[in-house]
Structures are given as C-alpha cells and as structure tokens.
C-alpha atoms as a PDB file:
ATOM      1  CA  UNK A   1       0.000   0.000   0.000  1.00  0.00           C
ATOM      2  CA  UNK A   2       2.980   2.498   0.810  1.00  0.00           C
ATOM      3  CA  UNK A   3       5.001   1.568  -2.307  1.00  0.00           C
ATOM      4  CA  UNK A   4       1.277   2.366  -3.763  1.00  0.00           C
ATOM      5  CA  UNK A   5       1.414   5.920  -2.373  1.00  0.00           C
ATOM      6  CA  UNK A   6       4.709   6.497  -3.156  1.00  0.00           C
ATOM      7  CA  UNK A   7       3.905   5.838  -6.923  1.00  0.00           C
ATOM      8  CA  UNK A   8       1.085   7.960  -6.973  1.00  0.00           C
ATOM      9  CA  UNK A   9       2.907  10.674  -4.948  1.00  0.00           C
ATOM     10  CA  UNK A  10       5.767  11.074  -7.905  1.00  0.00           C
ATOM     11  CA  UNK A  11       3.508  10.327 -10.708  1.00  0.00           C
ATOM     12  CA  UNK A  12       1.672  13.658  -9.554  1.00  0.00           C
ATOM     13  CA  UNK A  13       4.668  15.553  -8.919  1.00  0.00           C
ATOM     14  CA  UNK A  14       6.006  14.641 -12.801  1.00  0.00           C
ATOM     15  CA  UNK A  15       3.044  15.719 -14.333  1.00  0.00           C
ATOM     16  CA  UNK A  16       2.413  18.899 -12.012  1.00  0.00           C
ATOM     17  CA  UNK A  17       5.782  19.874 -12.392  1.00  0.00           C
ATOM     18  CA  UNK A  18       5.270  19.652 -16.239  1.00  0.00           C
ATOM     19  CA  UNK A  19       1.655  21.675 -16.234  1.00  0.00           C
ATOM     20  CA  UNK A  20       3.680  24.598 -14.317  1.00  0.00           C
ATOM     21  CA  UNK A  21       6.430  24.450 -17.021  1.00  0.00           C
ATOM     22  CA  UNK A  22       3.575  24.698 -19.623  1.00  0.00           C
ATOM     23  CA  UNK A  23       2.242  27.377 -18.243  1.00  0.00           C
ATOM     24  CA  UNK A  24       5.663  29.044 -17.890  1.00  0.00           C
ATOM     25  CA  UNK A  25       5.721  28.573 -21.294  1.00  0.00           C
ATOM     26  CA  UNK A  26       2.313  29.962 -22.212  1.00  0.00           C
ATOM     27  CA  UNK A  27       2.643  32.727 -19.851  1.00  0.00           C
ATOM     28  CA  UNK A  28       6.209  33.743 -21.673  1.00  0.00           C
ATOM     29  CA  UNK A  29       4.565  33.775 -25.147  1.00  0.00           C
ATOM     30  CA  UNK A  30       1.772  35.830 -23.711  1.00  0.00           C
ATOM     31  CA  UNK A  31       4.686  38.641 -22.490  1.00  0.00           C
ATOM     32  CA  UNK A  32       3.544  38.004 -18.962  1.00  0.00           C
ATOM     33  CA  UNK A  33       7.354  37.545 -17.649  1.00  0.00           C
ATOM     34  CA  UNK A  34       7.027  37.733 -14.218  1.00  0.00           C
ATOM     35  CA  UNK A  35       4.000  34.541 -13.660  1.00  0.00           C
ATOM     36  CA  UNK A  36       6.332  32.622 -16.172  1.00  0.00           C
ATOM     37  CA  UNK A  37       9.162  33.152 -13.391  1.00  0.00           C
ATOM     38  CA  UNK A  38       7.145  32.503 -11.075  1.00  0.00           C
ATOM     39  CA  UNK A  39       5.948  29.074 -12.669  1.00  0.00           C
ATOM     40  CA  UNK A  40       9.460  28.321 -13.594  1.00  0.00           C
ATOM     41  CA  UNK A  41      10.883  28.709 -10.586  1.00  0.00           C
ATOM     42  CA  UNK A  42       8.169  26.465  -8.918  1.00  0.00           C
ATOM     43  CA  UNK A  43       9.116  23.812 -11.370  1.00  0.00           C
ATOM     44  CA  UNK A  44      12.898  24.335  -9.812  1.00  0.00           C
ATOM     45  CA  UNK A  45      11.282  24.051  -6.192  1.00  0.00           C
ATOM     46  CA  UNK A  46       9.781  20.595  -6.748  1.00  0.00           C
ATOM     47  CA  UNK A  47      12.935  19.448  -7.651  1.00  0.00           C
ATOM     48  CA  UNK A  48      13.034  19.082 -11.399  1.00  0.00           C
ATOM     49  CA  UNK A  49      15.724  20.616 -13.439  1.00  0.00           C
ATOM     50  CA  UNK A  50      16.732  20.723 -17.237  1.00  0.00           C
ATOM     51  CA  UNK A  51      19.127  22.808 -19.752  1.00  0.00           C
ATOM     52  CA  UNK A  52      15.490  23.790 -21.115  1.00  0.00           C
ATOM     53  CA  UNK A  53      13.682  24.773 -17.790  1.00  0.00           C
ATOM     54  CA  UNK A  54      17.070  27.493 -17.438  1.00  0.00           C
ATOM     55  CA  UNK A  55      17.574  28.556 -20.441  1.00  0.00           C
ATOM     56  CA  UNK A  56      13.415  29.752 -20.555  1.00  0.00           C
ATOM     57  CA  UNK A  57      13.658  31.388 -16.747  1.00  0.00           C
ATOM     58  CA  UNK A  58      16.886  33.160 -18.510  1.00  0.00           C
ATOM     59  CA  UNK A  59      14.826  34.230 -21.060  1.00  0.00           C
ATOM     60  CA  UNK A  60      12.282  35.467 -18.957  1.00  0.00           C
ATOM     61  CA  UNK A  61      14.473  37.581 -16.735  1.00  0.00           C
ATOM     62  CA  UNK A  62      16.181  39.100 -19.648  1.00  0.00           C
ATOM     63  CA  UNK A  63      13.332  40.323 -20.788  1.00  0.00           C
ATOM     64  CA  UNK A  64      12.449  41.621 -17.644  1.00  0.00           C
ATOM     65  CA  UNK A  65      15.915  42.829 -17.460  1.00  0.00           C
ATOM     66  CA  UNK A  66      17.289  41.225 -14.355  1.00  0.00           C
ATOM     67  CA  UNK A  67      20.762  40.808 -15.630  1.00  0.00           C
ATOM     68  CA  UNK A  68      22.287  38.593 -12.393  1.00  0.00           C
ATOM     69  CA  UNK A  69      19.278  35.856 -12.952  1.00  0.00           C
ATOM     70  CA  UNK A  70      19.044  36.209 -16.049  1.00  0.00           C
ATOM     71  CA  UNK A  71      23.414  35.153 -16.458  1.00  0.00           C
ATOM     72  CA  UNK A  72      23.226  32.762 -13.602  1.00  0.00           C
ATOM     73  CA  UNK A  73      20.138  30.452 -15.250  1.00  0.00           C
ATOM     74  CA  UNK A  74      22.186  30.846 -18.797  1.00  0.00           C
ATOM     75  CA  UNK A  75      25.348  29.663 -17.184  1.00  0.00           C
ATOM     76  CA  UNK A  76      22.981  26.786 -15.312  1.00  0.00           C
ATOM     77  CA  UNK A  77      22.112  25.810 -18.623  1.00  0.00           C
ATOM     78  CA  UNK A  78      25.081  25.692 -20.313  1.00  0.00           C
ATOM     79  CA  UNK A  79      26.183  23.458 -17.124  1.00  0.00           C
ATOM     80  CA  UNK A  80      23.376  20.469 -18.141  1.00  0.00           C
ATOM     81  CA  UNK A  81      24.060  21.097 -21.739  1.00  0.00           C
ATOM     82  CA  UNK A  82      27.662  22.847 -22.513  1.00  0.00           C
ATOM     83  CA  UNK A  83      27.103  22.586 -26.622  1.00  0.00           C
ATOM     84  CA  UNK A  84      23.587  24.266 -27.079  1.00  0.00           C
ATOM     85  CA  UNK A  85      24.230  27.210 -29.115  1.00  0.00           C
ATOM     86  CA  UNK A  86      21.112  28.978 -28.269  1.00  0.00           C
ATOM     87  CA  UNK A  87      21.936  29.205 -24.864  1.00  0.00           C
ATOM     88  CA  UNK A  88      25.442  30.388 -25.664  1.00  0.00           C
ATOM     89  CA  UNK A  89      24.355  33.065 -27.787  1.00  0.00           C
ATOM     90  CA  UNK A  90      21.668  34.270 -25.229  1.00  0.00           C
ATOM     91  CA  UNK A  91      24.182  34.648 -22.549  1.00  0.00           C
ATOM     92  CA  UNK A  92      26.330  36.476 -24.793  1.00  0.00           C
ATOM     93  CA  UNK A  93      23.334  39.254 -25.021  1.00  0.00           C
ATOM     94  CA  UNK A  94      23.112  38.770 -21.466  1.00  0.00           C
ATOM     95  CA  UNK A  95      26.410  39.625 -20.653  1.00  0.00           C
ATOM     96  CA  UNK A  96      26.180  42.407 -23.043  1.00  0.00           C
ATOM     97  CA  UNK A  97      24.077  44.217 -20.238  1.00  0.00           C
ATOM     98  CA  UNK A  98      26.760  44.029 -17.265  1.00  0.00           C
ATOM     99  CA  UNK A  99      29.065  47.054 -16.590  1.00  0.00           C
ATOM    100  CA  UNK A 100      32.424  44.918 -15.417  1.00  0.00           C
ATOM    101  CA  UNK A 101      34.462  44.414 -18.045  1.00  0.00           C
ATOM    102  CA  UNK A 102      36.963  41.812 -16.992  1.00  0.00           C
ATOM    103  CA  UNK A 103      39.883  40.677 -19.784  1.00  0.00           C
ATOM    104  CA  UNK A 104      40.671  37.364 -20.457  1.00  0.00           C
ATOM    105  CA  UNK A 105      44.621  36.627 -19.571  1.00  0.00           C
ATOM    106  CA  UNK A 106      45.214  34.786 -22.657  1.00  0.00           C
ATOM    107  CA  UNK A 107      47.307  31.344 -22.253  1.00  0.00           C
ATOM    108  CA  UNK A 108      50.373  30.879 -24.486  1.00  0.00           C
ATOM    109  CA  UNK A 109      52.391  27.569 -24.909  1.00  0.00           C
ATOM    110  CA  UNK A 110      52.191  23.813 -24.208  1.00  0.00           C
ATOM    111  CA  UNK A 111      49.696  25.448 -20.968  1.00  0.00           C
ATOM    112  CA  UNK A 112      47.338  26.739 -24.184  1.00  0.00           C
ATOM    113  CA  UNK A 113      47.628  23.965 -26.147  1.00  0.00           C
ATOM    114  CA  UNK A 114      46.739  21.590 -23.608  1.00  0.00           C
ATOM    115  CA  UNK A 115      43.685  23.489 -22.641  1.00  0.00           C
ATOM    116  CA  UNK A 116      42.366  23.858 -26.112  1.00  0.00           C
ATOM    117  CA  UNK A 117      42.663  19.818 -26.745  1.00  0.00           C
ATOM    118  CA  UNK A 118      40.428  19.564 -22.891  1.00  0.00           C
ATOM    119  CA  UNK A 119      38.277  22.091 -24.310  1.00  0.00           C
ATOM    120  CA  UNK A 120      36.900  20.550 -27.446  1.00  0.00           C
ATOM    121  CA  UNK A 121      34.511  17.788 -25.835  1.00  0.00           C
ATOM    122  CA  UNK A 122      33.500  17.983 -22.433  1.00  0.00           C
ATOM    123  CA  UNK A 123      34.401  15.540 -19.730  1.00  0.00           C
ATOM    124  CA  UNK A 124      31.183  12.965 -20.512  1.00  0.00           C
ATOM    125  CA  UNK A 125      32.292  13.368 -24.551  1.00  0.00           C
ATOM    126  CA  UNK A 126      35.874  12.148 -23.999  1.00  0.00           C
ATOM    127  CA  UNK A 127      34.573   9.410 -21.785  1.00  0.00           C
ATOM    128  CA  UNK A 128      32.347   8.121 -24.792  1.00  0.00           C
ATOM    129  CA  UNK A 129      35.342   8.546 -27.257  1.00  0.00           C
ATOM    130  CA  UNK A 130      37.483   6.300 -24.954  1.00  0.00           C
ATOM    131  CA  UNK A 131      35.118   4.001 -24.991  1.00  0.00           C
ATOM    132  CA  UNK A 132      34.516   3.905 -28.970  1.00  0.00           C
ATOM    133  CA  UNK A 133      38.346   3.744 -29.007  1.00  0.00           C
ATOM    134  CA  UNK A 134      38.065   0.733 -26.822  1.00  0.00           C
ATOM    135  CA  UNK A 135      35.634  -0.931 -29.211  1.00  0.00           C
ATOM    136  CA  UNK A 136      37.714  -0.356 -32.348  1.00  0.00           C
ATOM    137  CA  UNK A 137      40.610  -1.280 -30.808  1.00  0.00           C
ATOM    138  CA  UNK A 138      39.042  -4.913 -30.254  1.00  0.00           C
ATOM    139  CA  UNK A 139      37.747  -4.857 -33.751  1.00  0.00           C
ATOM    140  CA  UNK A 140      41.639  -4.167 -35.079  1.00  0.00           C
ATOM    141  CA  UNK A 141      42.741  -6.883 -32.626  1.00  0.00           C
ATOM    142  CA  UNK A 142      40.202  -9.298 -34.027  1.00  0.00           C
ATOM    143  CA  UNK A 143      41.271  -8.257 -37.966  1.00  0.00           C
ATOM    144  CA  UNK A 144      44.908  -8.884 -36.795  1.00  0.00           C
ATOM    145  CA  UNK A 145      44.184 -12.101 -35.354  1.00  0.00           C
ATOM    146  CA  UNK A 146      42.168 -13.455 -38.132  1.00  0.00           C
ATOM    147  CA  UNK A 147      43.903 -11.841 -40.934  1.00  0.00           C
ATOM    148  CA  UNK A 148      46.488 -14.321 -43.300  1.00  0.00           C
ATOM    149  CA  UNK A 149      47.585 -11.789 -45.594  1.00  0.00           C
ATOM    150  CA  UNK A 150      51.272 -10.073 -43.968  1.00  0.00           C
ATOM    151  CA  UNK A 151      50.502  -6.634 -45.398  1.00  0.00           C
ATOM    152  CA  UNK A 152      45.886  -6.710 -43.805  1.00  0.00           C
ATOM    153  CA  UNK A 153      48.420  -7.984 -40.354  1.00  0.00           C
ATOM    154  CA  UNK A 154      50.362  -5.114 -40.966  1.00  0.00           C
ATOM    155  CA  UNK A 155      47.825  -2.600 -40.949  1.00  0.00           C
ATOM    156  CA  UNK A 156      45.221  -3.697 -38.476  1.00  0.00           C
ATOM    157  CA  UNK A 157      48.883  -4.162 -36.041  1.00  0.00           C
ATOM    158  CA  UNK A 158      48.995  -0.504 -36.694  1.00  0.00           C
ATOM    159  CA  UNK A 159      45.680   0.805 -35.966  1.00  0.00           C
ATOM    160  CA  UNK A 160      45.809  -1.353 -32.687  1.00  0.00           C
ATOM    161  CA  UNK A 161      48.305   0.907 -31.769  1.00  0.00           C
ATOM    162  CA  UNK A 162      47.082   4.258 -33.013  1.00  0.00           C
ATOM    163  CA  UNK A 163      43.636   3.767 -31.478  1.00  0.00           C
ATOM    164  CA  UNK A 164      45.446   2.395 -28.469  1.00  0.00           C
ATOM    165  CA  UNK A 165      46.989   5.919 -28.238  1.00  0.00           C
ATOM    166  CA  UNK A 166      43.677   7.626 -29.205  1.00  0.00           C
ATOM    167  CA  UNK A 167      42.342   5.608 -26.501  1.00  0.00           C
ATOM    168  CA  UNK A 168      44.412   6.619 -23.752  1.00  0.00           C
ATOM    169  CA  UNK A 169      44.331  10.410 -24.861  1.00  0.00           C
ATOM    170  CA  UNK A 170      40.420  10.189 -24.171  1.00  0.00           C
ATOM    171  CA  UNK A 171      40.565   9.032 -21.319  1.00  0.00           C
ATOM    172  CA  UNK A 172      43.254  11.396 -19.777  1.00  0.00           C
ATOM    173  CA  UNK A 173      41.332  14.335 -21.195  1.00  0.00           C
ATOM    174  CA  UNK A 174      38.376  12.919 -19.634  1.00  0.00           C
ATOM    175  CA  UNK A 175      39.903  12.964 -16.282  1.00  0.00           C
ATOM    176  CA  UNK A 176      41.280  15.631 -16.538  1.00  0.00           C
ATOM    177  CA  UNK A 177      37.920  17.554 -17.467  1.00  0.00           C
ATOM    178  CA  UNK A 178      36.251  15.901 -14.825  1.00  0.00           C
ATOM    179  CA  UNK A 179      38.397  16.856 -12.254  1.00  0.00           C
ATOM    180  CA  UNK A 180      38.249  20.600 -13.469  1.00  0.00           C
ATOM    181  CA  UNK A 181      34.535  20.466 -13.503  1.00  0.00           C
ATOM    182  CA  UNK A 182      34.503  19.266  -9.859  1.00  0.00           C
ATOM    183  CA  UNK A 183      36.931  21.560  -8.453  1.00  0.00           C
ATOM    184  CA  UNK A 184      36.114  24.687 -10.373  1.00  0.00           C
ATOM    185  CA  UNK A 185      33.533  27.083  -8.230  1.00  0.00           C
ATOM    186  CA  UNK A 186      31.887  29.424 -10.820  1.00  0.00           C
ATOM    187  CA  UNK A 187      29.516  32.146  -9.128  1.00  0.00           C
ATOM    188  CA  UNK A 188      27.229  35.236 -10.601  1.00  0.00           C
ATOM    189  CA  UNK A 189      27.351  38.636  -8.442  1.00  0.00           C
ATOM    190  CA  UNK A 190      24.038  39.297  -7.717  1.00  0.00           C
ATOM    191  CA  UNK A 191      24.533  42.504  -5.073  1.00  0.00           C
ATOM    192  CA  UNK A 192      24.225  45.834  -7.268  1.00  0.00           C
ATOM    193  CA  UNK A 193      27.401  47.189  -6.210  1.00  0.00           C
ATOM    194  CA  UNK A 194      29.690  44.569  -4.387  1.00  0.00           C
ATOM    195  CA  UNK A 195      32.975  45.824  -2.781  1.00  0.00           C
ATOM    196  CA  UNK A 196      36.032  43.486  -3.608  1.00  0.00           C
ATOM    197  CA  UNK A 197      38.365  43.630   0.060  1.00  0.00           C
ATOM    198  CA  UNK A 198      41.578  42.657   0.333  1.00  0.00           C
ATOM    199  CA  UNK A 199      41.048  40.820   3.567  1.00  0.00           C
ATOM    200  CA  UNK A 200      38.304  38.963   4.863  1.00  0.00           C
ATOM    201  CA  UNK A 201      36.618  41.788   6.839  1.00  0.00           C
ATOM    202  CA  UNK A 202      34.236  44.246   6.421  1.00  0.00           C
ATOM    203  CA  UNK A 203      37.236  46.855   7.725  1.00  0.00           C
ATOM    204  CA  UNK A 204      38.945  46.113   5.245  1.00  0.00           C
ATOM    205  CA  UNK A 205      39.936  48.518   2.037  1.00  0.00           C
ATOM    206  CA  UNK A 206      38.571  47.608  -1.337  1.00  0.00           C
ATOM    207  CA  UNK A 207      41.039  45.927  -3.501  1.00  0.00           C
ATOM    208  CA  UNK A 208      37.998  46.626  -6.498  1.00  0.00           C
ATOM    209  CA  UNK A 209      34.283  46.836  -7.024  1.00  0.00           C
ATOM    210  CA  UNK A 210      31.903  44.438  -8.562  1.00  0.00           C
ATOM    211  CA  UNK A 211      28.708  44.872 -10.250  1.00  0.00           C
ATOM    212  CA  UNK A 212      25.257  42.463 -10.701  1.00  0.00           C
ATOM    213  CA  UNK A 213      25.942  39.747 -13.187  1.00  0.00           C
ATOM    214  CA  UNK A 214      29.814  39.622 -13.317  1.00  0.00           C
ATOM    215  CA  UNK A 215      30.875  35.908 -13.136  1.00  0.00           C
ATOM    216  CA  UNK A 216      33.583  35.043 -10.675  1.00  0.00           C
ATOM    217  CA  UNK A 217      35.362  32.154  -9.585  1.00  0.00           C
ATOM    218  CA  UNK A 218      35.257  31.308  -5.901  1.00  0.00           C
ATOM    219  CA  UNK A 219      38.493  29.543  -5.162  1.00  0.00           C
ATOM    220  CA  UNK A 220      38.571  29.773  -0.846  1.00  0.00           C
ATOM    221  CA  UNK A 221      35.992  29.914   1.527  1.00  0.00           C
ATOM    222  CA  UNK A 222      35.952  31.603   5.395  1.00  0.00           C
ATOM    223  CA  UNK A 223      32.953  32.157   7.671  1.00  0.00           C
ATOM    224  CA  UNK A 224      30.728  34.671   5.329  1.00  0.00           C
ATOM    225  CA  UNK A 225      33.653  35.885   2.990  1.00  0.00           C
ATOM    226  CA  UNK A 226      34.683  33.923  -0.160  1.00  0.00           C
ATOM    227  CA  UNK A 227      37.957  34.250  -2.232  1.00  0.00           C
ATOM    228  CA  UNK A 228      37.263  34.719  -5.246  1.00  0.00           C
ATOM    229  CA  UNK A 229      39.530  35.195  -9.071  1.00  0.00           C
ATOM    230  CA  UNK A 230      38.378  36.974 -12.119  1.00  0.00           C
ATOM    231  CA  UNK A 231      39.133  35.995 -15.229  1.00  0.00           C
ATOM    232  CA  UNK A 232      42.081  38.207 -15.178  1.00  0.00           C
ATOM    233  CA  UNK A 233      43.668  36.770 -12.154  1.00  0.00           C
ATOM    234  CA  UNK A 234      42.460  39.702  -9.763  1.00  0.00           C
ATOM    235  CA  UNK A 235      41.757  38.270  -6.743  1.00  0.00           C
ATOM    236  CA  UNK A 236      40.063  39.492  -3.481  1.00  0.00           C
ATOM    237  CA  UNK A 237      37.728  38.696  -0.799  1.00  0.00           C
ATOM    238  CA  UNK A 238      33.662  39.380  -0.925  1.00  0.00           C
ATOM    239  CA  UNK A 239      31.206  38.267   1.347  1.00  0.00           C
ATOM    240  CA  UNK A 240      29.158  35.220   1.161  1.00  0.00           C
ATOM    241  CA  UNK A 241      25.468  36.835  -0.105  1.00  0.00           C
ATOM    242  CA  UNK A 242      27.099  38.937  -2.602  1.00  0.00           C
ATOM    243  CA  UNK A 243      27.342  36.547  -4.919  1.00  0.00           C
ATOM    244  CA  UNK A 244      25.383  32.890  -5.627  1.00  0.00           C
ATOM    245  CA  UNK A 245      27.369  30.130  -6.836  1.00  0.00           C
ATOM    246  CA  UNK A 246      26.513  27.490  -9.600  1.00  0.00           C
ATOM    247  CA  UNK A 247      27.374  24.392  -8.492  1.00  0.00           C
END
C-alpha cells in the first residue's frame, strides 16, 4: 500500500511539475514575464531541473531585465548542456548588459595547447570517445588475429596501436575535465554594487568593485567571505550573499 502511495505521490509531482512548465511557457509567449518566473521557478522548487527549464527562466528575466538571474540560469544551462548554441548566444546578449568588463589573460604555450585539446569535448564526450576507441581497438585486434595476408596484419597491427593511443588520450582528457569540472567554483554577483576587500573583513579597504551579473570564480571559503579570481587573475575577498554560486 505504501510503495502504492509512493507511486502515486511522484507520478503527480512529474506531471504537475510539467503543467507549471507549460504554463511558464504559455505565460512567456503571452509577455507576462514575471507569472512565467514565477511558474518556472516552482518547477525548480519541486525538484526538477533541465538545460530547457534554465535557459526559458533566462529568457524570462532578460526580458524583464534582471541581468544577475538572467546570467546565472544561462550559465545553469550551459552546465546540463555545454554545446547548445542557443543558450550560448543568449548569454552572450546577457552579458552584453553588465558594466564589469573583466579581460581574459590569454594562455600561451604547451599550458594553451593543452587546454584547447580539454576544451573541445567535455568531460562525458571524452569518456564516450574512450570508450569507442576501446571498441575499435578490439575490432583491429580481431582483424589482426584473423587476418592471413602479412601486409591486412600489418595494418590492423597498426591501428591497434594508433587507437590504443587515441584511446588513452580520451581518457586522460576525460579525467582531466572531470576533475576541473569538480573543483572549479563558478559564481554570478548578484549585489548591485559589491565591494572586492583585500582581507576577509568588512574593515577592510577595497582591492575593487563588482557589479550584478559579473561571473567570478570562488576559489577559498571563510565564515561569510569567499575568495574569489576573475578571469584576469584579480583576486580578493567578498562576502558570502554577494554573490550565488553554480554548483
């Protein structure tokens, strides 16, 4: 009888959660921004999430022009799905409507060419590529076992060992992705002016000042103050409610 309740108990929460997301929907095409938010964001409360669900509530605060929200659910949707190209080129309009302008330190050498190799696939992509690797290198092994003719053995001895390499490649780039992805602490200022110190304390003097929507990365934590690195490499300290972090 419990295992009963508990059946109907989700099966009403799926298809509640997906009437409020219609009617986020209808209420967006009807220019009524604010009840899609709000119908959105109840979707989010009951504890269903998608790439679609954020990249809509985006949508909806841009056009309400709530630039922190509006960045942070863009960035939340690139997060569940890192290739949609919609959602790239929203947050790109997004960002468009922030007053920080923060430069890029550009990476130069082996460091550079090592990132842009990670950066091509993400983390779940290389794992699938190491294991279609894996595959063809049993299918060359096979052909190389079965083969008669010296120069089909040559070739199939080859590919074992260029997949082999391909293989091992994926799988270190995988890793490697992960292990960024876990460790790195993106966050979206959401305060409308947010004082960068250069120590943890309000007594401190500002190192820099921040504005709504500028992404940071959080990179220490202590009591109500976070550490946190721009994309430049300017660090400094702001507190905790300043800022809301993705992950």
């Amino acid at each position: 009888m419990k295992k009963l309740l508990y059946i109907l108990l989700l099966v009403t929460q799926v298809f509640w959660g997906q009437s409020a997301f219609e009617k986020g929907n209808d209420s967006y095409k009807k220019e009524k921004y604010e009840e899609a938010v709000a119908q959105y964001e109840q979707v989010l409360k009951s504890g269903k999430q998608s790439a679609e669900l954020y990249f809509n509530l985006a949508n909806s605060y841009y056009k309400m022009h709530q630039v922190a929200p509006a960045i942070y659910n863009y960035e939340k949707a690139l997060l569940l799905n890192p290739d949609d190209t919609d959602v790239q080129t929203n947050l790109k309009f997004a960002q468009k409507m922030t007053i920080d302008e923060i430069k890029v330190v550009p990476k130069v050498g082996f460091s550079k060419m090592i990132d842009d190799l990670l950066d091509v696939f993400h983390y779940e992509s290389w794992a699938w590529l190491a294991v279609g690797a894996s595959v063809l290198f049993l299918l060359f092994f096979i052909g190389y076992y079965f083969a008669r003719i010296t120069v089909v053995k040559r070739i199939f001895f080859f590919g074992m060992f260029v997949v082999l390499l391909g293989m091992f490649i994926s799988i270190a780039a995988a890793i490697a992705e992960r292990d960024h992805y876990k460790n790195e602490r993106p966050a979206i200022v959401f305060a409308e002016v947010a004082p960068v110190k250069s120590e943890p304390k309000t007594t401190a003097s500002d190192a820099f000042v921040l504005h709504e929507g500028t992404k940071v990365f959080v990179i220490e934590s202590l009591d109500n103050w976070r550490k946190i690195q721009l994309t430049d490499d300017t660090e400094g300290w702001i507190e905790k409610d300043a800022i809301k972090e993705l992950k």
